[in-house]
PDB file of N, CA and C in Angstrom:
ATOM      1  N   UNK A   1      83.260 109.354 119.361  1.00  0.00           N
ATOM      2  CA  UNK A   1      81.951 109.297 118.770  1.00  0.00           C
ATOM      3  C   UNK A   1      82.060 108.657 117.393  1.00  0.00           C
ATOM      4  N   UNK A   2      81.537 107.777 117.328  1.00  0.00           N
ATOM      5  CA  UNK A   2      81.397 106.606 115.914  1.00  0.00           C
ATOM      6  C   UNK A   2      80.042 108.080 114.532  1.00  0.00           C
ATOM      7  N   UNK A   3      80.656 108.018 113.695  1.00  0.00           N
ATOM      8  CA  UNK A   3      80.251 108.447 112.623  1.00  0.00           C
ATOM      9  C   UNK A   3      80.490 107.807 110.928  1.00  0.00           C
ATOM     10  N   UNK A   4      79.408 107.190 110.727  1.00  0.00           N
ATOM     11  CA  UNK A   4      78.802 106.840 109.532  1.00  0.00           C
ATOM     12  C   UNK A   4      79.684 107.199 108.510  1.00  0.00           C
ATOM     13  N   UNK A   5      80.134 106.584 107.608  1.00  0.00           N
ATOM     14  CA  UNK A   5      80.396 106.953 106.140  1.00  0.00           C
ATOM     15  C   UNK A   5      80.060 106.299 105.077  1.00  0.00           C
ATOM     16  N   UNK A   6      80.098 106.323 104.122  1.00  0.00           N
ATOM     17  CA  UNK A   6      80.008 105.782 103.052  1.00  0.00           C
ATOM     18  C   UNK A   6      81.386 105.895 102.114  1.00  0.00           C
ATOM     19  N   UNK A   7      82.074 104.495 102.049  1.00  0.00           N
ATOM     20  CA  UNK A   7      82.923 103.882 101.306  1.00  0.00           C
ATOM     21  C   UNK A   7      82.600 103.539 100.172  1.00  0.00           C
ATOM     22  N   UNK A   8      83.730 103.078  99.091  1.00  0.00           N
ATOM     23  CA  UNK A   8      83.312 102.120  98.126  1.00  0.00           C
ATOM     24  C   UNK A   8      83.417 100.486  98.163  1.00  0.00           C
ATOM     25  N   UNK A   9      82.842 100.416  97.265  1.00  0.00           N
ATOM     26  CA  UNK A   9      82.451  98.715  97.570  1.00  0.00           C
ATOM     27  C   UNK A   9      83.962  98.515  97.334  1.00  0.00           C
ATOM     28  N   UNK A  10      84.930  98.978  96.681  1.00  0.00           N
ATOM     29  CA  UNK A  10      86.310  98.619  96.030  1.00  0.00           C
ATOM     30  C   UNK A  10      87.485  98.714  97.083  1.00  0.00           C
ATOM     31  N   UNK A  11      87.215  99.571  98.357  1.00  0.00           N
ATOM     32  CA  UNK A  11      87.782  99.550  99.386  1.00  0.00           C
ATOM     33  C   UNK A  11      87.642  98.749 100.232  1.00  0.00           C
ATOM     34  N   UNK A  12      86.413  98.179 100.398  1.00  0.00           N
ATOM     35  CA  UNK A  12      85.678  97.232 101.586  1.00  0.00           C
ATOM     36  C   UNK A  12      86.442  96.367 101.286  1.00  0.00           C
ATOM     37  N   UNK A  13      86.267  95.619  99.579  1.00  0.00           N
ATOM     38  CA  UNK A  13      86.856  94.222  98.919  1.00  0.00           C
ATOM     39  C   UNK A  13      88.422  94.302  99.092  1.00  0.00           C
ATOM     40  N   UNK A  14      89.177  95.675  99.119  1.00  0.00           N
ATOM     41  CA  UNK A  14      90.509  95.529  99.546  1.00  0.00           C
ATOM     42  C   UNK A  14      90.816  95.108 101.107  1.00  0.00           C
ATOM     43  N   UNK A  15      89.819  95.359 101.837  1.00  0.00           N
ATOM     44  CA  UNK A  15      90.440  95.640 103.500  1.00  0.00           C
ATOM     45  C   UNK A  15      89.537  94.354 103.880  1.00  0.00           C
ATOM     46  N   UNK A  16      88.878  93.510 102.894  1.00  0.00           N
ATOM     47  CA  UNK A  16      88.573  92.210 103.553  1.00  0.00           C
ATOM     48  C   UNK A  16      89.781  91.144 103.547  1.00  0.00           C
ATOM     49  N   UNK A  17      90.197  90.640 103.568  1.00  0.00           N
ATOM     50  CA  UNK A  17      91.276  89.902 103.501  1.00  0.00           C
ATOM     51  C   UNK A  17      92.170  89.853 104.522  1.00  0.00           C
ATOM     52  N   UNK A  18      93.074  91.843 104.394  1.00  0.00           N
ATOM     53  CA  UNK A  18      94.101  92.313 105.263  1.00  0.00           C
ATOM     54  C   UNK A  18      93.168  91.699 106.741  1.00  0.00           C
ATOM     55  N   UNK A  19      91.632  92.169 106.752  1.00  0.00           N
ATOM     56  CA  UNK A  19      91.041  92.862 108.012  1.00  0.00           C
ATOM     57  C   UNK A  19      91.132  90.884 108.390  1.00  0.00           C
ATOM     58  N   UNK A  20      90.921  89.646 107.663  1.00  0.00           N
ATOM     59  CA  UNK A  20      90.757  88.429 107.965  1.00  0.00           C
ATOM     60  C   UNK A  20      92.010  88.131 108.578  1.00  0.00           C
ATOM     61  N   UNK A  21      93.160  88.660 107.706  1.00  0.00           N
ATOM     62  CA  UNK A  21      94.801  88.057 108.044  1.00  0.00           C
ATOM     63  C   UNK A  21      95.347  88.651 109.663  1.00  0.00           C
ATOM     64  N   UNK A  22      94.545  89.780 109.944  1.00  0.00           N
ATOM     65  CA  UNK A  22      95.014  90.575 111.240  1.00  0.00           C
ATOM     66  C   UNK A  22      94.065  90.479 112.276  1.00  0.00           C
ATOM     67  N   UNK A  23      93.137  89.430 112.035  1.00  0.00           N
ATOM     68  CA  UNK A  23      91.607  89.202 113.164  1.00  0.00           C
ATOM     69  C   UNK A  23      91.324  90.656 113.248  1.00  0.00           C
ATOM     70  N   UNK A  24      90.870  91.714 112.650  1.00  0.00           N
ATOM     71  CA  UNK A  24      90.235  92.760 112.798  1.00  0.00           C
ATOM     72  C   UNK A  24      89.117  92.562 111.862  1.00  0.00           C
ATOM     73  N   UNK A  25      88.198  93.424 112.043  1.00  0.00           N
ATOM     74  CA  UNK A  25      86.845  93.940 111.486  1.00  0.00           C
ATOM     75  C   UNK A  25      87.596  94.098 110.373  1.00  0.00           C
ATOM     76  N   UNK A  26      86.204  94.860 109.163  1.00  0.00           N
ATOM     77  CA  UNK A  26      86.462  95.277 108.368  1.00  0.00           C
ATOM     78  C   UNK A  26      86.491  97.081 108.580  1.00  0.00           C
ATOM     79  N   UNK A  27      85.655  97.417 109.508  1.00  0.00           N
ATOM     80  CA  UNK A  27      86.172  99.346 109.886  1.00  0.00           C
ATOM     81  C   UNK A  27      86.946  99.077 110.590  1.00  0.00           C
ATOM     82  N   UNK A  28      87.623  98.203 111.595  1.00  0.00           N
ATOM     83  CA  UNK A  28      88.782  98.235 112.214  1.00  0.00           C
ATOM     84  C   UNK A  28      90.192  98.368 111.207  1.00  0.00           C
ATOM     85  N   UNK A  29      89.975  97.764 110.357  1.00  0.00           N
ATOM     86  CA  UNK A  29      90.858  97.808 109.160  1.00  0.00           C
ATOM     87  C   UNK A  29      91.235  98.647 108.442  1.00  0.00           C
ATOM     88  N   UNK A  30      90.100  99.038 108.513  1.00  0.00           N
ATOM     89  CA  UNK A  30      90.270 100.616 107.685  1.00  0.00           C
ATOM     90  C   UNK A  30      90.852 101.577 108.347  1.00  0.00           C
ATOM     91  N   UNK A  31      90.143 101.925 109.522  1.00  0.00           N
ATOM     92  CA  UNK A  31      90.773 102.660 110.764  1.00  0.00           C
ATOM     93  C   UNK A  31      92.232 102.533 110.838  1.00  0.00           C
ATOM     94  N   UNK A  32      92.641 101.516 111.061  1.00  0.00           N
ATOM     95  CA  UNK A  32      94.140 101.396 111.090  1.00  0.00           C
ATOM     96  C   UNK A  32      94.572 102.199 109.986  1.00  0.00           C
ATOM     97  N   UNK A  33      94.344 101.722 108.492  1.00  0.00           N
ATOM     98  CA  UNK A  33      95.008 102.066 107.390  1.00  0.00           C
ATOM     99  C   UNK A  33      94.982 103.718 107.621  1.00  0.00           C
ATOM    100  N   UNK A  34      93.715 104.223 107.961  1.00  0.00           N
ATOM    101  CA  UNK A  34      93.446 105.570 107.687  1.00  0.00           C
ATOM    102  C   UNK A  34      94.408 106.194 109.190  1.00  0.00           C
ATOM    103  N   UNK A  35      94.790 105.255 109.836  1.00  0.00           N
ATOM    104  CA  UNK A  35      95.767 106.036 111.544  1.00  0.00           C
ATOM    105  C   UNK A  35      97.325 105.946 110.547  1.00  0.00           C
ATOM    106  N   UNK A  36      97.341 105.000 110.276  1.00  0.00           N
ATOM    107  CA  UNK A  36      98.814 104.711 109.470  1.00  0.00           C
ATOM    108  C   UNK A  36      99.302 105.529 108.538  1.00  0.00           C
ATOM    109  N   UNK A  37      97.966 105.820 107.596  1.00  0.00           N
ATOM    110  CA  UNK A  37      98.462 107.125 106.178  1.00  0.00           C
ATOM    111  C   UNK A  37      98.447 108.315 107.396  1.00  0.00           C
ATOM    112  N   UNK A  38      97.677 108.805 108.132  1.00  0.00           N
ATOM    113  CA  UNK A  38      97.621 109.892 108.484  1.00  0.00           C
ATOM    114  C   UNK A  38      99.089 110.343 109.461  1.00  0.00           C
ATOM    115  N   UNK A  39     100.097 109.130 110.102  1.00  0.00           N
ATOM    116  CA  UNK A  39     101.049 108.786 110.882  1.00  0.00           C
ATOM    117  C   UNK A  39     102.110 108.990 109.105  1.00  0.00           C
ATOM    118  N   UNK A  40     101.840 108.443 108.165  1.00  0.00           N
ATOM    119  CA  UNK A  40     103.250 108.994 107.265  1.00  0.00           C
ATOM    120  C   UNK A  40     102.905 109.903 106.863  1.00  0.00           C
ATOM    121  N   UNK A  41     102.067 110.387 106.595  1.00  0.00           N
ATOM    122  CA  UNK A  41     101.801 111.922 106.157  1.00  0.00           C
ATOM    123  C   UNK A  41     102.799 112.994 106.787  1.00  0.00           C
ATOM    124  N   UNK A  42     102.397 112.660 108.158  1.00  0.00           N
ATOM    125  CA  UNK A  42     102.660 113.613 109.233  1.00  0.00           C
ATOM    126  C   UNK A  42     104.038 113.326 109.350  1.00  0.00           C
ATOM    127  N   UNK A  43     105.004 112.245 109.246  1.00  0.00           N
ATOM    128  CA  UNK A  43     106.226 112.228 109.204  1.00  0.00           C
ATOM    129  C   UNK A  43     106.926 111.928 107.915  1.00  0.00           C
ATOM    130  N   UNK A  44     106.977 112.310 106.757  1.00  0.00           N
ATOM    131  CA  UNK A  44     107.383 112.301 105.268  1.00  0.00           C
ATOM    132  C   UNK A  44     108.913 111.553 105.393  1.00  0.00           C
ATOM    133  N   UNK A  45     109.722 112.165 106.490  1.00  0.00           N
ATOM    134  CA  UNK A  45     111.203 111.492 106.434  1.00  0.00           C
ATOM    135  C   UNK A  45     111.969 110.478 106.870  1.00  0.00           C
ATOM    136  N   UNK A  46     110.444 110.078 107.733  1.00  0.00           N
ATOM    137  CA  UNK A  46     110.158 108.511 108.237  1.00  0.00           C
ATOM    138  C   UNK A  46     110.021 107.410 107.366  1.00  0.00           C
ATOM    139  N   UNK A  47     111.384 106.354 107.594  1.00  0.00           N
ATOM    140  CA  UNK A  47     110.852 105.306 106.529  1.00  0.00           C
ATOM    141  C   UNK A  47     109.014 104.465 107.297  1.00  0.00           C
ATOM    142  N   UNK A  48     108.327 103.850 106.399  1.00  0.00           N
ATOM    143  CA  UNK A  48     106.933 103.513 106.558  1.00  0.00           C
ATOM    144  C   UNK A  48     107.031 102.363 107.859  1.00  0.00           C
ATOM    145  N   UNK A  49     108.588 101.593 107.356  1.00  0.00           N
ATOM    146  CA  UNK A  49     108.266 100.059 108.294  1.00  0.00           C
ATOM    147  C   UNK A  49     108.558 101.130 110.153  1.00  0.00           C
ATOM    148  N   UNK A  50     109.317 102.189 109.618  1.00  0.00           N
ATOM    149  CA  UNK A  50     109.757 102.537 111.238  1.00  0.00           C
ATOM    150  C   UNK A  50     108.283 103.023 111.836  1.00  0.00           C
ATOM    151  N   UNK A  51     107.490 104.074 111.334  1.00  0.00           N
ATOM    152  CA  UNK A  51     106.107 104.410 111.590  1.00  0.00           C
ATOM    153  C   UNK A  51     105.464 102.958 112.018  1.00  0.00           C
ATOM    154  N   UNK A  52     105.621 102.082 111.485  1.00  0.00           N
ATOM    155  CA  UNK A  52     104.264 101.424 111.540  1.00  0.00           C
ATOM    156  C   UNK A  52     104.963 100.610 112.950  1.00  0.00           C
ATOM    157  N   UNK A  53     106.326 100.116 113.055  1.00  0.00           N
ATOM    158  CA  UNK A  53     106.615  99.881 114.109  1.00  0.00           C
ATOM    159  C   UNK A  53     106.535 100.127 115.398  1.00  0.00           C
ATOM    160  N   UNK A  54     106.776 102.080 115.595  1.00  0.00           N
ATOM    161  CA  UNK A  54     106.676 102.723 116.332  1.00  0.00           C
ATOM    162  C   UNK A  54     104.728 102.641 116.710  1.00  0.00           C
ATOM    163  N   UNK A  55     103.766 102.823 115.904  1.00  0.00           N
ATOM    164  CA  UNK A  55     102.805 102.611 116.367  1.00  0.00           C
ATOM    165  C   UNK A  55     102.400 101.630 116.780  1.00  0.00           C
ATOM    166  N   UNK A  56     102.891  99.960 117.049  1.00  0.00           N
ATOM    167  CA  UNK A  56     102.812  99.018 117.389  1.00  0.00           C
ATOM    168  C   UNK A  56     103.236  99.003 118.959  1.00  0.00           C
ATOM    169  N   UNK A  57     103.962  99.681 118.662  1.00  0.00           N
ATOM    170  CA  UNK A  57     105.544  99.588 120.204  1.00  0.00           C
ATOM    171  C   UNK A  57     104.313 100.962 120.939  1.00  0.00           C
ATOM    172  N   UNK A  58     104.048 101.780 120.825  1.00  0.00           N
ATOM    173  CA  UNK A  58     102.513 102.679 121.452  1.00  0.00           C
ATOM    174  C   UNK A  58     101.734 101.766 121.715  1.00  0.00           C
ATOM    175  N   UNK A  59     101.355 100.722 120.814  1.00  0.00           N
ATOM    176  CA  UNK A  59      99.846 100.150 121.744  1.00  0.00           C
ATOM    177  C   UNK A  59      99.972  98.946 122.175  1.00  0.00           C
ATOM    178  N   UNK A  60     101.406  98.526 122.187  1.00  0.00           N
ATOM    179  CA  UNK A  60     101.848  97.479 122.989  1.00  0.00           C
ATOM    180  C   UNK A  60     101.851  97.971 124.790  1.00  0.00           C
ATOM    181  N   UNK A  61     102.165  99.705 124.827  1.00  0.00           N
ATOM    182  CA  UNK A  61     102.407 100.107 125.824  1.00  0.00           C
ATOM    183  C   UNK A  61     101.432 100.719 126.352  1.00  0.00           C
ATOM    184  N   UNK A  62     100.495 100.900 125.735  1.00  0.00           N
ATOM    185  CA  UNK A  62      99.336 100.795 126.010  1.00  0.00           C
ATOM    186  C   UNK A  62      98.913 100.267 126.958  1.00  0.00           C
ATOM    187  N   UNK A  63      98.666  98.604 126.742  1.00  0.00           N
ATOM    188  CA  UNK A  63      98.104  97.325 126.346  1.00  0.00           C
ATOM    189  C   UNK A  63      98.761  97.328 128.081  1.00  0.00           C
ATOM    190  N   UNK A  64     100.256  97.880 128.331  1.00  0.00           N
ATOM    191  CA  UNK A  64     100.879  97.143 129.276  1.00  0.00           C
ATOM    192  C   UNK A  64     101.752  96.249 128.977  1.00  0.00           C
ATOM    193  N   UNK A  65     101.658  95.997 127.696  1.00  0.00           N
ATOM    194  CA  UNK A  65     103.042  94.849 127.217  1.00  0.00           C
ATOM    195  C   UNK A  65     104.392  95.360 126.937  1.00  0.00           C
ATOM    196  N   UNK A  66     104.746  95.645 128.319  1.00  0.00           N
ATOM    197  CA  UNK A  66     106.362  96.882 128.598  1.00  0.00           C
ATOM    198  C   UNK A  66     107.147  95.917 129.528  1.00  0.00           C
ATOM    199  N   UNK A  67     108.274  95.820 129.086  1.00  0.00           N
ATOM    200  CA  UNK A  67     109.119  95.390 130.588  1.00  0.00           C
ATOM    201  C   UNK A  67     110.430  96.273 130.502  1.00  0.00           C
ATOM    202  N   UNK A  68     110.879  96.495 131.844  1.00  0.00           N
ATOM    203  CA  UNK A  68     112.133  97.353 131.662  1.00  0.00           C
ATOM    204  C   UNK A  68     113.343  97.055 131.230  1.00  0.00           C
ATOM    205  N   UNK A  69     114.448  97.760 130.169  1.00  0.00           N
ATOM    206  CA  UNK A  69     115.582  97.186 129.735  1.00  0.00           C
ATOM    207  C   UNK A  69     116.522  96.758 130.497  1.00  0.00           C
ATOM    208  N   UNK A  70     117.084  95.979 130.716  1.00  0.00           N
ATOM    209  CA  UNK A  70     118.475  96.152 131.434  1.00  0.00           C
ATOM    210  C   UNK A  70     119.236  96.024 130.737  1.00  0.00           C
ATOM    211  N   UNK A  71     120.180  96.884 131.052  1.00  0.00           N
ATOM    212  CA  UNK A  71     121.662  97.487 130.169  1.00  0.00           C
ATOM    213  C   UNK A  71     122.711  96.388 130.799  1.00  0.00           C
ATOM    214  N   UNK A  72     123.453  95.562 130.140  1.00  0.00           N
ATOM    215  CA  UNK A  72     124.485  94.837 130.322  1.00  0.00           C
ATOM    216  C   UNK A  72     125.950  95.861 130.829  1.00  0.00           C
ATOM    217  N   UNK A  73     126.654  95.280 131.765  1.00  0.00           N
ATOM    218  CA  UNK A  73     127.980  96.510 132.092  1.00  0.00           C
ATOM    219  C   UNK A  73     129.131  95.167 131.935  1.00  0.00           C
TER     220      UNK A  73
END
């Protein structure tokens, strides 16, 4: 369920740019940022690039963009 907020104009002007450089919206942008802080929060002993990786490698698998490893012998 989509619910309304009110931002500042000083946040919007930050997440226009990122939201241009990543073809997302500008609440898509935000959204992310606000899934991402809430993803290091929740793991403090996680370096940031591994979080943000790991949530990439989730909605890649998502998406279906998985193929299986094969282990070399």
């Amino acid at each position: 369920m989509a619910t309304a907020l009110k931002l500042s104009d000083e946040l919007i002007d930050l997440a226009k740019p990122h939201a241009a450089a990543e073809h997302r919206s500008v609440p898509k942008q935000i959204e992310y940022w606000a899934r991402l802080g809430k993803a290091v929060e929740d793991n403090p002993e996680l370096p940031f690039h591994f979080i943000k990786d790991t949530l990439l490698a989730v909605a890649e698998a998502n998406a279906g963009q998985v193929s299986e490893y094969k282990f070399s012998v």
